[in-house]
N, C-alpha and C. Protein backbone atom coordinates (compact mmCIF):
# COMPACT_ATOMS: atom_id res chain seq x y z
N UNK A 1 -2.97 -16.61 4.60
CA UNK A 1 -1.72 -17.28 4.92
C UNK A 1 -0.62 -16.27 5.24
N UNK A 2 -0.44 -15.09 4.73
CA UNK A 2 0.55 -14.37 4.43
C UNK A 2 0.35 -12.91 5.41
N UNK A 3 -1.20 -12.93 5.41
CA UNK A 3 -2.16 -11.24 6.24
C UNK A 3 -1.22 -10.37 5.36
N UNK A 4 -1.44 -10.14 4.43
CA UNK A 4 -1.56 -9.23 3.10
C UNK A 4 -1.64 -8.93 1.82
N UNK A 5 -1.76 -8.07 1.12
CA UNK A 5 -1.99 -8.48 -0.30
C UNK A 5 -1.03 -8.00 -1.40
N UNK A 6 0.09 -7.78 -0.96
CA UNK A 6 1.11 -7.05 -1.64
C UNK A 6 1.98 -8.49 -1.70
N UNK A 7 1.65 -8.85 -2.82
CA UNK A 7 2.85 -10.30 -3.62
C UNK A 7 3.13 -9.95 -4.95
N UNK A 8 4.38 -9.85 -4.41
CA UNK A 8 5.71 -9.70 -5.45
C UNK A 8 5.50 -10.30 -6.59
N UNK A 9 6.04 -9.82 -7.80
CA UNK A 9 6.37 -10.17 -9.33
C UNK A 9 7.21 -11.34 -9.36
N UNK A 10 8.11 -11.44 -8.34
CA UNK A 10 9.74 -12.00 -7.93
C UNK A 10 9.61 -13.58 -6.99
N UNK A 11 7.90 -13.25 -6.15
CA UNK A 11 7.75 -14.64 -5.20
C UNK A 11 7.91 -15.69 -6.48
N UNK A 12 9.18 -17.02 -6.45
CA UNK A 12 8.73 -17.71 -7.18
C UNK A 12 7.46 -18.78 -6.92
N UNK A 13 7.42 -18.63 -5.66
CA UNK A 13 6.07 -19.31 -5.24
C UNK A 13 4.62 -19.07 -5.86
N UNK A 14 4.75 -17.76 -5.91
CA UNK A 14 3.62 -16.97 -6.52
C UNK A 14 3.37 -16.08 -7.48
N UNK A 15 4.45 -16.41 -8.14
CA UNK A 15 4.87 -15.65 -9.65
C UNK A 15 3.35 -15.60 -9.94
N UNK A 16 2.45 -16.04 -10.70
CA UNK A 16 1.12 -15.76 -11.23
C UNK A 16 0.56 -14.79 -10.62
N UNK A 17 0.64 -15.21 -9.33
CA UNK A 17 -0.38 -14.27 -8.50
C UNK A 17 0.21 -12.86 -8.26
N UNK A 18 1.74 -12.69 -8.11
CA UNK A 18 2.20 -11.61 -8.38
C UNK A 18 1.70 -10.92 -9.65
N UNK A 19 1.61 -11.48 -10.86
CA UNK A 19 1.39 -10.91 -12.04
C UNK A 19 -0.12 -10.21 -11.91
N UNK A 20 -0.82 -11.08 -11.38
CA UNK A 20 -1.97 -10.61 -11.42
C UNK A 20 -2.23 -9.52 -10.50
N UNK A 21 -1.56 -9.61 -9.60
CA UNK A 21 -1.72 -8.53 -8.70
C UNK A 21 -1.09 -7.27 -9.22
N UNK A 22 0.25 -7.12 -9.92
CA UNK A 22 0.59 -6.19 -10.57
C UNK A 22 0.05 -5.67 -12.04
N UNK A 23 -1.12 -6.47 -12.43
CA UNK A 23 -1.84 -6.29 -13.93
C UNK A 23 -3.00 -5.28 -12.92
N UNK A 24 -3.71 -5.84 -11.96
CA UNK A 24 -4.80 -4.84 -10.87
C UNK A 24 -4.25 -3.75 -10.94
N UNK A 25 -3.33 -3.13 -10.10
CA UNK A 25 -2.54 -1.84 -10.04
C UNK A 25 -2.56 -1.04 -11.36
N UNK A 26 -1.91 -1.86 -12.54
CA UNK A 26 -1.80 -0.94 -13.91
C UNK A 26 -3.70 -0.92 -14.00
N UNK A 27 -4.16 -1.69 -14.16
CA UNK A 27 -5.85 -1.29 -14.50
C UNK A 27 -6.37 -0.26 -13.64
N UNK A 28 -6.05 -0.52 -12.50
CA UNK A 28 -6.54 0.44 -11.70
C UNK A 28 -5.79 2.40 -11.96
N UNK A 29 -4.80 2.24 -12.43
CA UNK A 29 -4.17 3.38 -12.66
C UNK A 29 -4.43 4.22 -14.09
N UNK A 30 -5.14 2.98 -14.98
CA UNK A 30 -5.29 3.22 -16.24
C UNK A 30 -7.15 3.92 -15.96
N UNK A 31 -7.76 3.65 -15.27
CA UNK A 31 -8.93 3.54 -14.82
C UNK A 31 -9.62 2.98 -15.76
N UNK A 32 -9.17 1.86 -16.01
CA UNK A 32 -10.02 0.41 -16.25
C UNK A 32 -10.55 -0.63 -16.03
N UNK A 33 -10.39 -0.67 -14.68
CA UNK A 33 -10.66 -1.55 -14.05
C UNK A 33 -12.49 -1.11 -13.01
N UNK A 34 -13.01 -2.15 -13.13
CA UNK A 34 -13.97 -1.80 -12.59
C UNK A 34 -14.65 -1.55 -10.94
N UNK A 35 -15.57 -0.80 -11.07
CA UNK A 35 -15.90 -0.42 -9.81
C UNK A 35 -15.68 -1.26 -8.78
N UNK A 36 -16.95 -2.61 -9.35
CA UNK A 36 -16.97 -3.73 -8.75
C UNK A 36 -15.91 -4.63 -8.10
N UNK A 37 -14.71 -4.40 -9.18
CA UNK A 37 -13.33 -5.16 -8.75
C UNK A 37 -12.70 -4.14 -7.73
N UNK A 38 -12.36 -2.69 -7.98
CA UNK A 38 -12.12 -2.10 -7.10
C UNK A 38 -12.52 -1.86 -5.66
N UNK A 39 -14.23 -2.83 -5.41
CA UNK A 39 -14.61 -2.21 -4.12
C UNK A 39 -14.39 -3.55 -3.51
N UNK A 40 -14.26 -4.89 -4.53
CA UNK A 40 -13.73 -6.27 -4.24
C UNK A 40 -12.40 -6.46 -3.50
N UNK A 41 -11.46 -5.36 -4.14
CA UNK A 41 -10.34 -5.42 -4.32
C UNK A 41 -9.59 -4.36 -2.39
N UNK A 42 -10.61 -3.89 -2.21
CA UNK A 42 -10.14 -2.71 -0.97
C UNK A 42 -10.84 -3.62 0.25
N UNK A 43 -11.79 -4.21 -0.20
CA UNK A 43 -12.68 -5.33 0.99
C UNK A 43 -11.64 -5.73 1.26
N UNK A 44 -10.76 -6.55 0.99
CA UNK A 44 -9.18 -7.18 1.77
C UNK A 44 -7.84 -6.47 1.89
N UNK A 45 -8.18 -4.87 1.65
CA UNK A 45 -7.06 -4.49 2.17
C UNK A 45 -6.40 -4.04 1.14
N UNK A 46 -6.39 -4.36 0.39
CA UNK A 46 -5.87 -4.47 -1.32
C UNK A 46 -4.79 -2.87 -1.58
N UNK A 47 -3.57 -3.07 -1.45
CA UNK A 47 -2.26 -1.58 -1.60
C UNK A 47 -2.53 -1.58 -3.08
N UNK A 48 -2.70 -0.35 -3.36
CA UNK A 48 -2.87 0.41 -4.68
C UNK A 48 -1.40 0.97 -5.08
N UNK A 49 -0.96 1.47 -3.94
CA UNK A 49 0.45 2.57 -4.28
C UNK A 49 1.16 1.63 -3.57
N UNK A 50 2.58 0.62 -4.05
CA UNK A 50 3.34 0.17 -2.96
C UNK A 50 4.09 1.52 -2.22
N UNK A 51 4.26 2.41 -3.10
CA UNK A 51 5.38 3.20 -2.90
C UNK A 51 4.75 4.30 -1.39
N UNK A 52 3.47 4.77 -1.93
CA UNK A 52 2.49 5.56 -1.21
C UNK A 52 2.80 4.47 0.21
N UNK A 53 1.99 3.33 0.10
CA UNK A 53 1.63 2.56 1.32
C UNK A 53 3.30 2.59 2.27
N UNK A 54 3.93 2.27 1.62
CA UNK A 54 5.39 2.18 2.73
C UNK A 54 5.57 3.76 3.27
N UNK A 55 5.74 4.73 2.25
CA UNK A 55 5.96 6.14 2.68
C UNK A 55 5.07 6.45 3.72
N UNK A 56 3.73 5.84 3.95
CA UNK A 56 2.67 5.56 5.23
C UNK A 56 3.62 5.16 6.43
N UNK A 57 3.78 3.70 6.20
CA UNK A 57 4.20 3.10 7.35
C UNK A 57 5.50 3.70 7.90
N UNK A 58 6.57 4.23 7.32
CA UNK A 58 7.75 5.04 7.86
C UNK A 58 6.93 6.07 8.47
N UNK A 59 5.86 6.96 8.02
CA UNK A 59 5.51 7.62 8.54
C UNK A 59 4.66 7.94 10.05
N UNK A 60 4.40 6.50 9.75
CA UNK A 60 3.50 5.80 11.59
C UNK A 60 5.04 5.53 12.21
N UNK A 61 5.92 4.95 11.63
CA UNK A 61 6.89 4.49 12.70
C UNK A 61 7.27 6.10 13.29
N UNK A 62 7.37 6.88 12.35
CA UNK A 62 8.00 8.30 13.08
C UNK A 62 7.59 8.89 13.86
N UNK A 63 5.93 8.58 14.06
CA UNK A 63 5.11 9.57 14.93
C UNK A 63 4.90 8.67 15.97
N UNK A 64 5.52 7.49 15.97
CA UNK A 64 5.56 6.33 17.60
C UNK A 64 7.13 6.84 17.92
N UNK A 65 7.71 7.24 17.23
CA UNK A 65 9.54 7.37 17.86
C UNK A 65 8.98 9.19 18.67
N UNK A 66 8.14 9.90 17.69
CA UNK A 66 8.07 11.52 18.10
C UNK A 66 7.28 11.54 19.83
N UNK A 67 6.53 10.21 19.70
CA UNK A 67 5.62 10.08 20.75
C UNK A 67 6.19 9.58 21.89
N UNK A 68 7.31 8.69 21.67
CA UNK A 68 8.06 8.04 22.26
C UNK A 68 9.19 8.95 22.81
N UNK A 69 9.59 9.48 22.14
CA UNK A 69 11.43 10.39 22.45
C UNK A 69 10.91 11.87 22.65
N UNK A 70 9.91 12.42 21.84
CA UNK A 70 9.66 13.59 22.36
C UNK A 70 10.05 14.66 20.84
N UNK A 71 10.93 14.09 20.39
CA UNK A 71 11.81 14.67 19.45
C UNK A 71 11.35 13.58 18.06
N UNK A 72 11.66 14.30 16.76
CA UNK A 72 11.99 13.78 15.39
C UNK A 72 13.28 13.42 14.96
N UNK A 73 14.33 13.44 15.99
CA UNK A 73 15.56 13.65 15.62
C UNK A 73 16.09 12.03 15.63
N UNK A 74 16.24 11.21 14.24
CA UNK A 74 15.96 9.98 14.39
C UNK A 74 17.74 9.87 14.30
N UNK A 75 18.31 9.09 14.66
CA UNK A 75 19.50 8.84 14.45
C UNK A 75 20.28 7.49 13.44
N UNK A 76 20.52 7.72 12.73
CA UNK A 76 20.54 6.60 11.62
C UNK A 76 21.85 5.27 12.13
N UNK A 77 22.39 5.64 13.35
CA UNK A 77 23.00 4.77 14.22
C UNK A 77 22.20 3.85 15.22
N UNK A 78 20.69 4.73 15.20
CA UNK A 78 19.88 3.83 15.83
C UNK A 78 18.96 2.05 15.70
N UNK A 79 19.07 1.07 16.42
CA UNK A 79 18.25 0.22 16.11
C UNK A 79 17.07 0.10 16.26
């Protein structure tokens, strides 16, 4: 419904499923969580690091602007 798997603590729609999705992450960080769930869990895509995964995607947008302009020189006046 959504094409991803990063749901918020905060969706009140999906408060549960947020929880559960943020209980995965701590198991997975604790390395308690199992193989099986972990290889369950990456079959759909499944963000481990929110923080990692975004610091990704700024990082694709930069190398389409470097590819694009020629330059890194991003301008924070820019849209």
């Amino acid at each position: 419904q959504n094409g991803h798997c990063n749901v918020s603590t905060h969706d009140e729609h999906n408060k549960s499923l947020g929880q559960w999705v943020n209980k995965q992450r701590v198991s997975y960080k604790k390395n308690t969580l199992s193989s099986e769930r972990i290889q369950q869990l990456n079959s759909i895509g499944f963000i481990w690091d929110k923080r990692d995964h975004a610091w990704k995607d700024k990082f694709d947008e930069l190398c389409a602007f470097k590819a694009q302009n020629g330059h890194c020189n991003v301008s924070t006046h820019d849209e």
